[in-house]
Protein backbone atom coordinates (compact mmCIF):
# COMPACT_ATOMS: atom_id res chain seq x y z
CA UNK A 1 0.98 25.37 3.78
CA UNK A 2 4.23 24.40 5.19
CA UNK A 3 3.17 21.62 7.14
CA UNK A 4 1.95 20.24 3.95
CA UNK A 5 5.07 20.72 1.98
CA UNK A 6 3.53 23.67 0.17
CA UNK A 7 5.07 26.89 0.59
CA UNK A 8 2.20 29.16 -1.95
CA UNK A 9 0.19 31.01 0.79
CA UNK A 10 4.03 32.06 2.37
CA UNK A 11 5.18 36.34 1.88
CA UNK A 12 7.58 38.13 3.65
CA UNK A 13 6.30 40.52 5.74
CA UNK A 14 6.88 44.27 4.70
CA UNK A 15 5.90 45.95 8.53
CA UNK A 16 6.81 45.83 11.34
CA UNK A 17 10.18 46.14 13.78
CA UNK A 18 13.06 45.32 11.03
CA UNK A 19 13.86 42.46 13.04
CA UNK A 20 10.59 40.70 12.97
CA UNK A 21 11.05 41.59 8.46
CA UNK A 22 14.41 39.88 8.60
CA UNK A 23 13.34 36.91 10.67
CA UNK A 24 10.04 36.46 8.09
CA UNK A 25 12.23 36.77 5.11
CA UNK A 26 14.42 34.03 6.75
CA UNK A 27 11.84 31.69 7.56
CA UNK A 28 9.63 32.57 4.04
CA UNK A 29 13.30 31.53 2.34
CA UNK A 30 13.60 28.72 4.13
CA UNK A 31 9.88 27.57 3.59
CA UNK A 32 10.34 28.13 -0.78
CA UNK A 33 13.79 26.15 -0.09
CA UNK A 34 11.70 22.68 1.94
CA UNK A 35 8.71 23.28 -0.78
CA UNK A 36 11.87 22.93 -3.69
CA UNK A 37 13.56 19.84 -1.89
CA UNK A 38 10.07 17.61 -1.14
CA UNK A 39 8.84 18.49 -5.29
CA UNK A 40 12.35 16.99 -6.32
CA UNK A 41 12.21 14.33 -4.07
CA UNK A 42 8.59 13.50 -5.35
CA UNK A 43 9.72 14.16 -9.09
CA UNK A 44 12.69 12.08 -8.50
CA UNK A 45 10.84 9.39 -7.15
CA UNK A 46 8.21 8.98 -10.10
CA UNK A 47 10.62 9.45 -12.52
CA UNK A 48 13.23 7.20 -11.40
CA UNK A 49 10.44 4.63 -11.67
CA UNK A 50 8.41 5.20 -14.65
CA UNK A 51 11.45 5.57 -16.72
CA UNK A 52 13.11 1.76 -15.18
CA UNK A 53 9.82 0.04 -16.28
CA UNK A 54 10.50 -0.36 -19.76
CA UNK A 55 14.15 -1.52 -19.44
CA UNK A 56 13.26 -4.08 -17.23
CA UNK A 57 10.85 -5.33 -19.44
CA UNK A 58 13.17 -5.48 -22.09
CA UNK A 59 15.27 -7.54 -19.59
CA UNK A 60 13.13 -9.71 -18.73
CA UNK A 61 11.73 -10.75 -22.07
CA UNK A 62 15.39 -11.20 -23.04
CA UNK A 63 16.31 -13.71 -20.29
CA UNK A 64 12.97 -15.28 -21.28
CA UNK A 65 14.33 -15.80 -24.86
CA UNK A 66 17.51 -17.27 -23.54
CA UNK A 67 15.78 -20.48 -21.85
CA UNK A 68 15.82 -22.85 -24.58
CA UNK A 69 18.89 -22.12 -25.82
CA UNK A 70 20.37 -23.01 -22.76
CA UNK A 71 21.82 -26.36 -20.82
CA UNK A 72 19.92 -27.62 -17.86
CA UNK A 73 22.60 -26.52 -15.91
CA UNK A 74 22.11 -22.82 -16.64
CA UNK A 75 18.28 -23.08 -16.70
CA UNK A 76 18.24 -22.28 -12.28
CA UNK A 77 20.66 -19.37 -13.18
CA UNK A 78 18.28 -17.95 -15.72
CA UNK A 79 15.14 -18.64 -13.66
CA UNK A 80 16.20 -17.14 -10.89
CA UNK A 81 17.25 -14.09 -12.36
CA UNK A 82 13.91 -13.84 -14.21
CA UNK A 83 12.17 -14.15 -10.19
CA UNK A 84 14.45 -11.18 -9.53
CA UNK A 85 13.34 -8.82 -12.42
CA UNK A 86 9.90 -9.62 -11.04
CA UNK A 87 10.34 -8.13 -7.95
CA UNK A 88 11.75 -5.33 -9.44
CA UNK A 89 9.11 -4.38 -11.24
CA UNK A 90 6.77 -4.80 -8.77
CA UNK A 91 8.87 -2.46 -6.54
CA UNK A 92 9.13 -0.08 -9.38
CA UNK A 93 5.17 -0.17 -9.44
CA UNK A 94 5.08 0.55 -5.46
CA UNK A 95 7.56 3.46 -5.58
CA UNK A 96 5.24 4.81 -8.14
CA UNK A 97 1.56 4.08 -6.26
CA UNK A 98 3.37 5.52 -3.08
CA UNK A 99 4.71 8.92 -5.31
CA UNK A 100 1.26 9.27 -6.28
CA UNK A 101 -0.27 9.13 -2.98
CA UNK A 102 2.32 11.44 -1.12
CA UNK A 103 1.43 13.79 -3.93
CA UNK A 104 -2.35 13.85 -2.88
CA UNK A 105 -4.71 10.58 -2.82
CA UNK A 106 -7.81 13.07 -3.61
CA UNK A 107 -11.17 13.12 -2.22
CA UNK A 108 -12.99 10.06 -0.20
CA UNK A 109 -15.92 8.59 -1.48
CA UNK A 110 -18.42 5.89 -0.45
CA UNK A 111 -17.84 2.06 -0.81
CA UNK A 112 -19.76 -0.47 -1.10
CA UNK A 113 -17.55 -3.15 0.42
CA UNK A 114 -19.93 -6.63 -0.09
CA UNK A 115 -19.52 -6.93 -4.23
CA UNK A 116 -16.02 -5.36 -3.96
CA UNK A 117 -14.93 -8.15 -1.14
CA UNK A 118 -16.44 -10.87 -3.50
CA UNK A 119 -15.02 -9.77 -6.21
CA UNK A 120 -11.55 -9.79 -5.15
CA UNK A 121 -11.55 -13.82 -3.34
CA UNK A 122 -13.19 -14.49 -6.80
CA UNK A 123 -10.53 -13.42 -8.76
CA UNK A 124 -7.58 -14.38 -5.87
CA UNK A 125 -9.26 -17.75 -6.01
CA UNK A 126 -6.98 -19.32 -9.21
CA UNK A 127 -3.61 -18.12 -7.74
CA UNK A 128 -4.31 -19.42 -4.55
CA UNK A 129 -5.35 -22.88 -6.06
CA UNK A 130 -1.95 -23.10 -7.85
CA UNK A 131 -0.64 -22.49 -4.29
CA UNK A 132 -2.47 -25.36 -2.80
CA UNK A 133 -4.54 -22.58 -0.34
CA UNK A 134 -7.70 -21.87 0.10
CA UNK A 135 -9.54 -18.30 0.43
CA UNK A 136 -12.50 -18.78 2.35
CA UNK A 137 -14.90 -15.55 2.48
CA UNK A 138 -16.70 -15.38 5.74
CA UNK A 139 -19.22 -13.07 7.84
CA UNK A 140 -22.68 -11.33 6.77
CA UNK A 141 -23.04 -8.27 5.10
CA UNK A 142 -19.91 -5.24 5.50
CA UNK A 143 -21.78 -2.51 3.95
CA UNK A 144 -20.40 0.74 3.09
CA UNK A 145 -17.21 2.86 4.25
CA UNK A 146 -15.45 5.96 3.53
CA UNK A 147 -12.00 5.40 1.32
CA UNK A 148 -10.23 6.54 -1.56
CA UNK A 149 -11.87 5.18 -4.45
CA UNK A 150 -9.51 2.36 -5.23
CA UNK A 151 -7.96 1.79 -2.27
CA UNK A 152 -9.61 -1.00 -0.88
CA UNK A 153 -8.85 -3.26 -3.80
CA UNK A 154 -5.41 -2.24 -3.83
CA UNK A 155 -5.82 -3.21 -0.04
CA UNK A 156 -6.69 -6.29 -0.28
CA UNK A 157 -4.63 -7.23 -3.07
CA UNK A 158 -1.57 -7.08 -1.26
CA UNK A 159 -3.27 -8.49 1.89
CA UNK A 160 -3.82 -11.57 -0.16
CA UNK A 161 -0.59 -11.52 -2.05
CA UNK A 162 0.60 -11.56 1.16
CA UNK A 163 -1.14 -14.09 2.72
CA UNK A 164 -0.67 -16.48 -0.09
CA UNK A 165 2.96 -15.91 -0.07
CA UNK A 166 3.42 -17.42 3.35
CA UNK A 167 0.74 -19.33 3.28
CA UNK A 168 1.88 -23.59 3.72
CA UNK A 169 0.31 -25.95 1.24
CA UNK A 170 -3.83 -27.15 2.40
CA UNK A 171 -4.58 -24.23 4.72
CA UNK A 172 -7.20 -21.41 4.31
CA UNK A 173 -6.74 -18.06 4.27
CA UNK A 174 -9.71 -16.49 5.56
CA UNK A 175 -11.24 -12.88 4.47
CA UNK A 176 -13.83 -11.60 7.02
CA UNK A 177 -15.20 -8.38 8.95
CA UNK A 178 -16.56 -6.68 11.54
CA UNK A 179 -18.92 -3.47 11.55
CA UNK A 180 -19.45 -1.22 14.75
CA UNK A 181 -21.45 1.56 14.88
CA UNK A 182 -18.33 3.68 13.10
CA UNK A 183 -15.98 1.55 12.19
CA UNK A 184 -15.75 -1.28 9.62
CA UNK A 185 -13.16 -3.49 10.33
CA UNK A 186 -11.38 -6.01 7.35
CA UNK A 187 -9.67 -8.77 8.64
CA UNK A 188 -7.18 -11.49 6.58
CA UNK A 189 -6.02 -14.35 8.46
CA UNK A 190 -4.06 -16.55 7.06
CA UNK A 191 -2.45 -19.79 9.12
CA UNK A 192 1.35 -19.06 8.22
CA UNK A 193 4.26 -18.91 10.45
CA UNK A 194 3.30 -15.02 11.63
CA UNK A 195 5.57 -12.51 13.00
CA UNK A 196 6.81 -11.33 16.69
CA UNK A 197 5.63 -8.62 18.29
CA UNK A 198 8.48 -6.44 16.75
CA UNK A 199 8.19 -7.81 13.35
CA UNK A 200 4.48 -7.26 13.24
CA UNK A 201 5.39 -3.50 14.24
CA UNK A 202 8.44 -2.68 11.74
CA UNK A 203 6.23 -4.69 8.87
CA UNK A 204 4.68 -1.27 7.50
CA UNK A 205 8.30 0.50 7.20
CA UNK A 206 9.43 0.81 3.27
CA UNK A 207 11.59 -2.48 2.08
CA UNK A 208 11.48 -3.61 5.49
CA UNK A 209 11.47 -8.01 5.51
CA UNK A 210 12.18 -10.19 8.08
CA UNK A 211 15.31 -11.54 8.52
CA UNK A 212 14.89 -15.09 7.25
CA UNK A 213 12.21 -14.25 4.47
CA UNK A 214 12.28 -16.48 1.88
CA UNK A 215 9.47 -14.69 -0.71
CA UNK A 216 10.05 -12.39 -3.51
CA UNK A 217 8.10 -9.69 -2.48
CA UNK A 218 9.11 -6.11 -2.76
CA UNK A 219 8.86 -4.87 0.78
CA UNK A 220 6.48 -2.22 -0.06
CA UNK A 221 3.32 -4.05 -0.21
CA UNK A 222 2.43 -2.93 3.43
CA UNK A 223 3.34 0.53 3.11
CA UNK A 224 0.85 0.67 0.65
CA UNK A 225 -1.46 -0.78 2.40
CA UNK A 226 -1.23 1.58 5.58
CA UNK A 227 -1.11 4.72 3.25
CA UNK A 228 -4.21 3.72 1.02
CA UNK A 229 -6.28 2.96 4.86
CA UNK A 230 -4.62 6.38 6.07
CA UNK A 231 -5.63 8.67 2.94
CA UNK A 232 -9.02 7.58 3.64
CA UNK A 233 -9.41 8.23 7.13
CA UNK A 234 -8.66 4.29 8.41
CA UNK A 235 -5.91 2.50 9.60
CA UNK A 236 -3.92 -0.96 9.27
CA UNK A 237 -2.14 -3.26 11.64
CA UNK A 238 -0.87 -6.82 11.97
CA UNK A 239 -2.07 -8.73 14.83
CA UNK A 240 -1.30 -12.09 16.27
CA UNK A 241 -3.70 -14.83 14.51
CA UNK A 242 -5.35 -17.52 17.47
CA UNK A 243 -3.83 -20.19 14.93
CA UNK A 244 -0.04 -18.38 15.13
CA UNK A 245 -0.63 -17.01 11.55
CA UNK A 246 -1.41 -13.25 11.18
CA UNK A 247 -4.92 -11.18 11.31
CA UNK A 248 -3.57 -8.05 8.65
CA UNK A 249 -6.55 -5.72 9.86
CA UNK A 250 -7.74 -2.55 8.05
CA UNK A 251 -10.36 -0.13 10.27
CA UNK A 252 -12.44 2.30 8.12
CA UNK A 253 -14.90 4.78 8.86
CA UNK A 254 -18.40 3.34 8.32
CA UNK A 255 -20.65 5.14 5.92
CA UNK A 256 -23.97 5.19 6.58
CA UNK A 257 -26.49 2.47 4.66
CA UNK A 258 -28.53 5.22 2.05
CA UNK A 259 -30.15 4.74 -1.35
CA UNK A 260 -28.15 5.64 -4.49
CA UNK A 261 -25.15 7.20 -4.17
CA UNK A 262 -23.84 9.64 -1.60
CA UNK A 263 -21.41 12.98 -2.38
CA UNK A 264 -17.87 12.64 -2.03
CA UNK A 265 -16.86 13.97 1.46
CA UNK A 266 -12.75 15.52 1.80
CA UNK A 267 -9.87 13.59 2.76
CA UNK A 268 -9.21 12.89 6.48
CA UNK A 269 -5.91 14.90 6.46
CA UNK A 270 -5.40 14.97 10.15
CA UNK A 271 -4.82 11.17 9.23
CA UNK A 272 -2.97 11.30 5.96
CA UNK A 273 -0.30 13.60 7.45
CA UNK A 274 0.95 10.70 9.65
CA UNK A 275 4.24 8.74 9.23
């Protein structure tokens, strides 16, 4: 369907007063034309960035090759543009997670959100010891919501990237929830420097950063975020933490508590179709 960006269910109409025929031909034209432009733009899109990933690799294992051959006085040079190849390739791997999930995230399923959760501070818990922060895991039991399978470790991946990115040296970053009768609600705080009320609202908007960020990251991290919650039904927003930090939220639909596992249910589109 149109609204969709597909244009297969579309024919020109072959009744009717000739001008209603000419004005269905137009729009049925016009349709095929929008269906052509969004595939390229898609195609582009994943191309552009599966084909860069190898070359910057090969960049970036050259520059690596050049550090001890060089002076101390070239070493920042070097380093630095190492840090920059980095963040190009994790761009590159957001343009291509976002092409993917424009082109259709697929079908919901049921999570189980307790292990996943624990998993995820378990293996965060390394990086953010290099970083001199803590992730503390907090609340009872989350249960089970409706997502993309996937998503919610991609979610909270770049939460905690995130979090440990602006994180200052001895604080905690917490990871916690709360359930409602239909919602589940994820909730990483972290006790950073935070974000105005406009930041906080322009933060999910592709390669948006603040003005005076200082991090590497790739501006995409967010919009990932927001899409993955979306695809599933949810929804993700940055409030205001009590400590002046930031509470990144992510609201799912709760699935019910049931023995073994349930049947996949379809995608909330009414929510994917967003922007």
């Amino acid at each position: 369907m149109l609204a969709k960006g597909e244009a297969t269910d579309l024919h020109s109409a072959d009744f009717g007063p000739p001008e209603l025929r000419r004005l269905a031909e137009r729009l049925t034209e016009t349709s095929h034309r929008l269906h052509r432009l969004v595939s390229a733009q898609r195609s582009f899109a994943a191309d552009a960035s599966h084909q860069l990933k190898s070359p910057l690799t090969a960049l970036r294992l050259r520059l690596e090759n050049l550090e001890p051959d060089l002076s101390d006085d070239h070493q920042a040079n070097v380093v630095a543009a190492i840090a920059e190849v980095n963040r190009l390739t994790r761009m590159i791997h957001g343009l291509l997670a976002l092409a993917r999930l424009e082109e259709g995230a697929g079908d919901r399923d049921r999570i189980d959100l307790d292990d996943l959760i624990a998993d995820r501070v378990d293996s965060w818990a390394a990086y953010a010891e290099e970083h001199q922060v803590i992730i503390n895991q907090a609340g009872g039991t989350a249960g089970a919501a409706w997502a993309i399978p996937g998503a919610v470790e991609q979610i909270i991946d770049n939460l905690l990237a995130n979090a440990v990115r602006v994180a200052p040296l001895q604080t905690t970053i917490t990871i916690t929830h709360r359930t409602t009768t239909d919602t589940v609600e994820l909730h990483i705080i972290d006790e950073g420097p935070g974000m105005n009320e406009a930041d906080r609202a322009r933060a999910f908007d592709r390669f948006w950063r603040t003005t005076n960020s200082e991090n590497d990251g790739s501006g995409l991290g967010l919009t990932i975020v927001r899409q993955l919650a979306r695809a599933g039904g949810g929804e993700a927003e940055l409030n205001a933490a009590p400590g002046g930090g930031i509470n990144a939220t992510v609201r799912l639909e709760r699935a019910p508590a049931v023995d073994g596992r349930q049947e996949p249910v379809p995608r909330a589109d009414a929510r994917t179709d967003r922007s």
